[in-house]
N, C-alpha and C. Protein backbone atom coordinates (compact mmCIF):
# COMPACT_ATOMS: atom_id res chain seq x y z
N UNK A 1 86.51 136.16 88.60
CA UNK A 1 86.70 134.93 87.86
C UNK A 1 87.90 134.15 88.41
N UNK A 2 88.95 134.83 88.70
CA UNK A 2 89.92 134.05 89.15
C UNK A 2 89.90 133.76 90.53
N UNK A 3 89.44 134.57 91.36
CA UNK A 3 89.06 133.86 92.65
C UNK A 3 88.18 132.49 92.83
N UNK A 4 87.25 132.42 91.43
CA UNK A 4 86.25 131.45 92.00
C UNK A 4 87.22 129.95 91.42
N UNK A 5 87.87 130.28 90.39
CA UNK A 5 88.98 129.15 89.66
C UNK A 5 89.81 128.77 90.92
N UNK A 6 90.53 129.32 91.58
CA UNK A 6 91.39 129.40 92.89
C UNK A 6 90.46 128.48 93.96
N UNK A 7 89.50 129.02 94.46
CA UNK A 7 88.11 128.18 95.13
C UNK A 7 88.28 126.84 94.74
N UNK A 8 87.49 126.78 93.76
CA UNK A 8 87.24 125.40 93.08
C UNK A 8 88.54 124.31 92.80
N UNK A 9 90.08 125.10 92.86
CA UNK A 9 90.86 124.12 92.91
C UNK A 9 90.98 123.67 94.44
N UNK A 10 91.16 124.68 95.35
CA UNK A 10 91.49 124.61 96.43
C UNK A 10 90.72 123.01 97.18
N UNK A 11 88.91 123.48 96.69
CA UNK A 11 88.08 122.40 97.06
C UNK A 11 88.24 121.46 96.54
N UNK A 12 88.33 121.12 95.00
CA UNK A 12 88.91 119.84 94.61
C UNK A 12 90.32 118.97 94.65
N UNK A 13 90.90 119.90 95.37
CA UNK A 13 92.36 119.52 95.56
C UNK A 13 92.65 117.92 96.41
N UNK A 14 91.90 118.13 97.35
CA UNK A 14 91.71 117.44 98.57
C UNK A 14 90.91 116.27 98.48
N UNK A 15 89.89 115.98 97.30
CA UNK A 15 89.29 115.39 96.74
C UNK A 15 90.21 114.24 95.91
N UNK A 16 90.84 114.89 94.85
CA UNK A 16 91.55 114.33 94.20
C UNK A 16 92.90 113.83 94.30
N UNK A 17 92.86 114.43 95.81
CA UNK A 17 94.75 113.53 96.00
C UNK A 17 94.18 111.67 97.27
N UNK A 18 92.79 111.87 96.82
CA UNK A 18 92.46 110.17 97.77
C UNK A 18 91.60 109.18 96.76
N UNK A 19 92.08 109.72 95.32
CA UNK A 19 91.20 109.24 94.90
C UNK A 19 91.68 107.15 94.99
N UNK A 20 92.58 107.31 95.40
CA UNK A 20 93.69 105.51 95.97
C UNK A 20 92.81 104.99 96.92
N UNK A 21 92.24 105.79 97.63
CA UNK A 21 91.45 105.32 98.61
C UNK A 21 90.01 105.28 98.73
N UNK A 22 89.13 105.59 98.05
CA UNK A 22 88.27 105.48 97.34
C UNK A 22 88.11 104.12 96.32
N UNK A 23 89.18 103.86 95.67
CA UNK A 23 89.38 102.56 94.92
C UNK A 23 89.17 101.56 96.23
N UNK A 24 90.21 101.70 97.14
CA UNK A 24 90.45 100.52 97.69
C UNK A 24 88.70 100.62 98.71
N UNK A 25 88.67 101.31 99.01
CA UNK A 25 86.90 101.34 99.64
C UNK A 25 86.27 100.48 98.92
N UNK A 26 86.02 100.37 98.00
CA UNK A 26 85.32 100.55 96.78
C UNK A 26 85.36 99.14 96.26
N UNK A 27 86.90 98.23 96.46
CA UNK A 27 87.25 96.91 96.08
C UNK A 27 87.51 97.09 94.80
N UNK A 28 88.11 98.69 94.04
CA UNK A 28 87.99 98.59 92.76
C UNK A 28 89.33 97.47 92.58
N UNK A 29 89.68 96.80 91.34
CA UNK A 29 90.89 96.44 90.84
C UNK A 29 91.96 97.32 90.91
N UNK A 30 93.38 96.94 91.32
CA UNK A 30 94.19 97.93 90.61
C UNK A 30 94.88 97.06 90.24
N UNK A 31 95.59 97.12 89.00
CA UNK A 31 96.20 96.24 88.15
C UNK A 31 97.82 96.25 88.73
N UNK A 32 98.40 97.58 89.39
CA UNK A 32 99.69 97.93 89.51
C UNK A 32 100.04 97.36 90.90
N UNK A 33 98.70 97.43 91.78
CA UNK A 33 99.10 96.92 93.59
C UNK A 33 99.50 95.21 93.03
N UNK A 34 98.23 94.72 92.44
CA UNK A 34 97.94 92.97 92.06
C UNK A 34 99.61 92.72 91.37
N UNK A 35 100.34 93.46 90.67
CA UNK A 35 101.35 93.13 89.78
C UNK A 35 102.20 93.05 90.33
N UNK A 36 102.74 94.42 91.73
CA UNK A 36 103.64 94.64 92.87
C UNK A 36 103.42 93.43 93.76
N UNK A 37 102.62 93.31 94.15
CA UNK A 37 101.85 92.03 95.13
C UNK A 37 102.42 90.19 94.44
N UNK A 38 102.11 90.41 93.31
CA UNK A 38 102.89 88.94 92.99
C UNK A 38 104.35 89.28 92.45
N UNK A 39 104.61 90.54 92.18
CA UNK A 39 106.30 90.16 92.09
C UNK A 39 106.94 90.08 93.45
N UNK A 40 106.20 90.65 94.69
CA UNK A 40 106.70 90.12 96.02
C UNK A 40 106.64 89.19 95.87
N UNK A 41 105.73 88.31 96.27
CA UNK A 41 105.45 86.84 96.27
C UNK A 41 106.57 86.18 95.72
N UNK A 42 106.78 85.96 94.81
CA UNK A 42 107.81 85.96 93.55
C UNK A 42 109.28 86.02 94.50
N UNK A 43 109.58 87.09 94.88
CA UNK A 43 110.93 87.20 95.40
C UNK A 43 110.84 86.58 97.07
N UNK A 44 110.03 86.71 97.54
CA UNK A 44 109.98 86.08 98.79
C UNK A 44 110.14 84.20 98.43
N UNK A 45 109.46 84.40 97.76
CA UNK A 45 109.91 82.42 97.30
C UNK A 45 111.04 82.19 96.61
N UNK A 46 111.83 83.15 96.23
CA UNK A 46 113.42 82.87 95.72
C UNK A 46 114.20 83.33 97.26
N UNK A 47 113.67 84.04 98.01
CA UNK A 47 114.79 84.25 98.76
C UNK A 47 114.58 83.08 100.00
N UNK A 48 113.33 82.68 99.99
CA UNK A 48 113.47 81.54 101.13
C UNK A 48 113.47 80.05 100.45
N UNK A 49 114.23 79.85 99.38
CA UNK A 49 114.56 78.97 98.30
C UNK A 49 113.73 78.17 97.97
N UNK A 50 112.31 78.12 97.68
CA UNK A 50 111.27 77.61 96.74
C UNK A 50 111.60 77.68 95.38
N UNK A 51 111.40 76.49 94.75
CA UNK A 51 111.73 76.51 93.54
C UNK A 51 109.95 77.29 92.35
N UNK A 52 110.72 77.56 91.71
CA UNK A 52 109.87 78.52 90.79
C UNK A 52 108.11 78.03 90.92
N UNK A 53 108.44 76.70 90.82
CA UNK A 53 107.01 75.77 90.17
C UNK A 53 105.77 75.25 92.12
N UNK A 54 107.13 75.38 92.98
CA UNK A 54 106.19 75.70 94.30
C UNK A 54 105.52 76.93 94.35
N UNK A 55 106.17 78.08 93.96
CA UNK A 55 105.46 79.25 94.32
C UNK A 55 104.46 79.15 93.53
N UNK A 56 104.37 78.89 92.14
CA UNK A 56 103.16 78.94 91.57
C UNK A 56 102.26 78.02 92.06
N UNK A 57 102.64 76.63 92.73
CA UNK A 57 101.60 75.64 93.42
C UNK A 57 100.60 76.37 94.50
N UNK A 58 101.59 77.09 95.64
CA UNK A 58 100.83 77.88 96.80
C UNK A 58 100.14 78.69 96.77
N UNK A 59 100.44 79.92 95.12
CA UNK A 59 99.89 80.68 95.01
C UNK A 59 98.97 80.84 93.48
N UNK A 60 98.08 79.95 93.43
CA UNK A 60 97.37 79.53 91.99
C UNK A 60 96.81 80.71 91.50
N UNK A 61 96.00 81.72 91.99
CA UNK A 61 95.35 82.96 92.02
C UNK A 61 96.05 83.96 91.31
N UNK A 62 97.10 83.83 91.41
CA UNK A 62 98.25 85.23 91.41
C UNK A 62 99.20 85.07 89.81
N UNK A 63 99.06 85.94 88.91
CA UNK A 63 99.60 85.77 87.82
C UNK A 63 101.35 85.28 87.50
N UNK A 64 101.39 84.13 86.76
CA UNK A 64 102.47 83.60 87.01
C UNK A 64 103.70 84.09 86.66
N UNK A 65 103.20 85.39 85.36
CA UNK A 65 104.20 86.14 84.96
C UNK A 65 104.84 87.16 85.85
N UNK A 66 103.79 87.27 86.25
CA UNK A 66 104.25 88.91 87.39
C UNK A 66 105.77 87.80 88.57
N UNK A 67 104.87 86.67 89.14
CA UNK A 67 105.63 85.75 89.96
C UNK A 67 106.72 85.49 89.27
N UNK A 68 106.90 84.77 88.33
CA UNK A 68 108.30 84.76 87.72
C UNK A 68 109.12 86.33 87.93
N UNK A 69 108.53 86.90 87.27
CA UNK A 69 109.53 88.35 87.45
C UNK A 69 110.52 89.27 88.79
N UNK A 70 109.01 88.45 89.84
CA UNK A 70 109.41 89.12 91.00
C UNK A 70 111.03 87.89 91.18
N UNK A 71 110.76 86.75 91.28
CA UNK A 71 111.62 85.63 91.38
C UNK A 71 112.70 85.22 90.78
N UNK A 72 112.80 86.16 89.39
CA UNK A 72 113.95 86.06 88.78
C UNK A 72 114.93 87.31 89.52
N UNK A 73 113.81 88.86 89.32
CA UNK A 73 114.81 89.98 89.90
C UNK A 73 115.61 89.39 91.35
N UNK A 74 114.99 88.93 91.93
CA UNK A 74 115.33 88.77 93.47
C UNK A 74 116.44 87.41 93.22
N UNK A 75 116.80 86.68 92.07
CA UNK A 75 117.38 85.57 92.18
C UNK A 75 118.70 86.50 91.63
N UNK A 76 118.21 87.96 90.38
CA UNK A 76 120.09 88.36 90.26
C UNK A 76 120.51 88.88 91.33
N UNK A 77 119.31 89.75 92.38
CA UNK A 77 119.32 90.74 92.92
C UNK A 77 120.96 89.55 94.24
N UNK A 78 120.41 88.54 94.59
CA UNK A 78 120.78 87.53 95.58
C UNK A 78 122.16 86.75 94.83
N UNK A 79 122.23 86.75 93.45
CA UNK A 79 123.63 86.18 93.25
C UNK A 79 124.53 87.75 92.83
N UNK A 80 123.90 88.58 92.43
CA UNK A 80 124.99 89.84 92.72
C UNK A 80 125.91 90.13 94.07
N UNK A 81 125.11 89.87 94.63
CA UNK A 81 125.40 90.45 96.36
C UNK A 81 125.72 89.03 96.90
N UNK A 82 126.18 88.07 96.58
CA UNK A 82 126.33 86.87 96.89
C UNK A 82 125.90 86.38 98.64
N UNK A 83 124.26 86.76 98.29
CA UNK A 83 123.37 85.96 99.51
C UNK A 83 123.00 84.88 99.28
N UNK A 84 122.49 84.24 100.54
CA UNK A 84 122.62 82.78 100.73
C UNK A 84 120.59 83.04 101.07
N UNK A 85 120.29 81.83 100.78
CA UNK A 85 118.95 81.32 100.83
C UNK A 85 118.39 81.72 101.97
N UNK A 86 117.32 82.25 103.04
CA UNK A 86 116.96 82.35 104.17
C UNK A 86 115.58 81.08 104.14
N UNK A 87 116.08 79.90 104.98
CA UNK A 87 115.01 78.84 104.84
C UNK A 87 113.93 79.37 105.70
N UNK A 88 112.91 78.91 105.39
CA UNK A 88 111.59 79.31 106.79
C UNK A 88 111.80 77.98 107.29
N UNK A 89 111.50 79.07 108.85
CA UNK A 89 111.68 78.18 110.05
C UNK A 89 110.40 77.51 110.41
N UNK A 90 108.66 78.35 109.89
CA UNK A 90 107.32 78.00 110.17
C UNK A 90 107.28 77.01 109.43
N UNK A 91 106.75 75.62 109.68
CA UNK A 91 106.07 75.11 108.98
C UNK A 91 104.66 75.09 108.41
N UNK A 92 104.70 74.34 107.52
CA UNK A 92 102.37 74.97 106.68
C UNK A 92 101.65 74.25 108.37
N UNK A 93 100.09 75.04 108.62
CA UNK A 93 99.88 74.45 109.40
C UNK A 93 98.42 74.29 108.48
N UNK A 94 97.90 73.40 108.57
CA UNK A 94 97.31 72.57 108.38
C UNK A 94 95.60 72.80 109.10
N UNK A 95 94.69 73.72 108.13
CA UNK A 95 93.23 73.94 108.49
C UNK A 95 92.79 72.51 109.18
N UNK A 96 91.52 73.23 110.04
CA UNK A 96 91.00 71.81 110.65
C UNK A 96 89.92 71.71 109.73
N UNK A 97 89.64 70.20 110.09
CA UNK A 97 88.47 69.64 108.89
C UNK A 97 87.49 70.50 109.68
N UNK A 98 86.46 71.02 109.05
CA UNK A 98 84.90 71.55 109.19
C UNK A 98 84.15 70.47 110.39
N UNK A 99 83.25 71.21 111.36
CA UNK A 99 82.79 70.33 111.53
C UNK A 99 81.12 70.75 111.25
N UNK A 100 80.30 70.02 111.67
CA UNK A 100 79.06 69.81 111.84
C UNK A 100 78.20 70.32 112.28
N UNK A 101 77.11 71.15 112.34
CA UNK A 101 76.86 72.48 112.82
C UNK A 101 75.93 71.79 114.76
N UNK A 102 75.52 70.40 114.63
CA UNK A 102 74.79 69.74 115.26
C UNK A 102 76.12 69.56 116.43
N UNK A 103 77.26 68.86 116.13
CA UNK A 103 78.10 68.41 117.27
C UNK A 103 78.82 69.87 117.83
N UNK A 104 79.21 69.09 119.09
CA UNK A 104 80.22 70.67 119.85
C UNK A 104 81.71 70.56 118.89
N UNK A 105 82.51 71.25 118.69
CA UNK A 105 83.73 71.84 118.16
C UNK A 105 84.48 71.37 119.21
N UNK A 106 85.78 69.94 118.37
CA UNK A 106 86.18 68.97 119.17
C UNK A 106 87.55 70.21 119.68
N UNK A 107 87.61 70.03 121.44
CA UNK A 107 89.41 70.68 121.48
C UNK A 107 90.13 70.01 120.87
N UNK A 108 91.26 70.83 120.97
CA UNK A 108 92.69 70.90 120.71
C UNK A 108 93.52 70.19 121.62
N UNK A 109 92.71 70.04 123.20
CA UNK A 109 93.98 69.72 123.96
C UNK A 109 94.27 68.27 124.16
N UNK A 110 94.86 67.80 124.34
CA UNK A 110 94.96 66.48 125.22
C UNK A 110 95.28 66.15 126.42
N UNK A 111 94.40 64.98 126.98
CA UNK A 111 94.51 64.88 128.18
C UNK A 111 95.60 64.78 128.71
N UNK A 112 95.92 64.82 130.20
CA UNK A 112 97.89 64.48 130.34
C UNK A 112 97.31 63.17 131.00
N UNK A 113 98.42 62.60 130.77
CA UNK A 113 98.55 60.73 130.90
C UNK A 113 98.66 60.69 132.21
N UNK A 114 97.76 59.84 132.56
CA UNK A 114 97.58 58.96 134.38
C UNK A 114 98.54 58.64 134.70
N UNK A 115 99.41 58.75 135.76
CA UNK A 115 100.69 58.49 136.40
C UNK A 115 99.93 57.61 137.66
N UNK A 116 100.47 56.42 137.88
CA UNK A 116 99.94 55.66 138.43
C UNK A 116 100.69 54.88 140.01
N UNK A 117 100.14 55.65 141.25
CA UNK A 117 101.04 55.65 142.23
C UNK A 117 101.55 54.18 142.80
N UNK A 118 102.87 54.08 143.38
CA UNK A 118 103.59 52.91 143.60
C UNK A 118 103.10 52.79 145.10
């Protein structure tokens, strides 16, 4: 009896320490990644000095409470330790309009300008 108890943990052991990964296979919800995930968000927009009401603009999807929270911790976390703002250097870039399934997909490049000999 106790060998087969011993067995059966041994085999389910290995089972039950992925069951994280199985979720994420799976696309289940997890309420705790989604909550961690916007209190980043949250502090990444206080530390590269977005004001409260941008982060919620960029990120409409993402619960605003969790975002506040992450954005307040990270705002004592940054006047305790008296840090300074880190601005982003990327600017938004800007999707291209869709095109047309009929025309070719216009480039990107531009021509270089005719230099015109003397």
């Amino acid at each position: 009896m106790r060998k087969t108890v011993c067995f059966a943990l041994v085999v389910a052991l290995p089972l039950l320490s992925a069951c994280d990964r199985f979720a994420d296979m799976l696309d289940m919800p997890n309420p705790e990644k989604d909550t961690a995930n916007a209190q980043a968000i949250g502090g990444a927009c206080r530390q590269t000095g977005r004001s409260i009401e941008d982060c919620y603009a960029l990120h409409p999807e993402v619960d605003k409470a969790d975002i506040f929270s992450g954005w307040k911790t990270m705002s004592e976390y940054m006047n305790e330790h008296n840090l300074k703002e880190v601005p982003s250097v990327l600017s938004r870039v800007q999707k291209p309009a869709p095109q047309p399934f009929n025309e070719p997909p216009q480039s990107a490049e531009v021509p270089a300008p005719q230099v015109a000999a003397h």
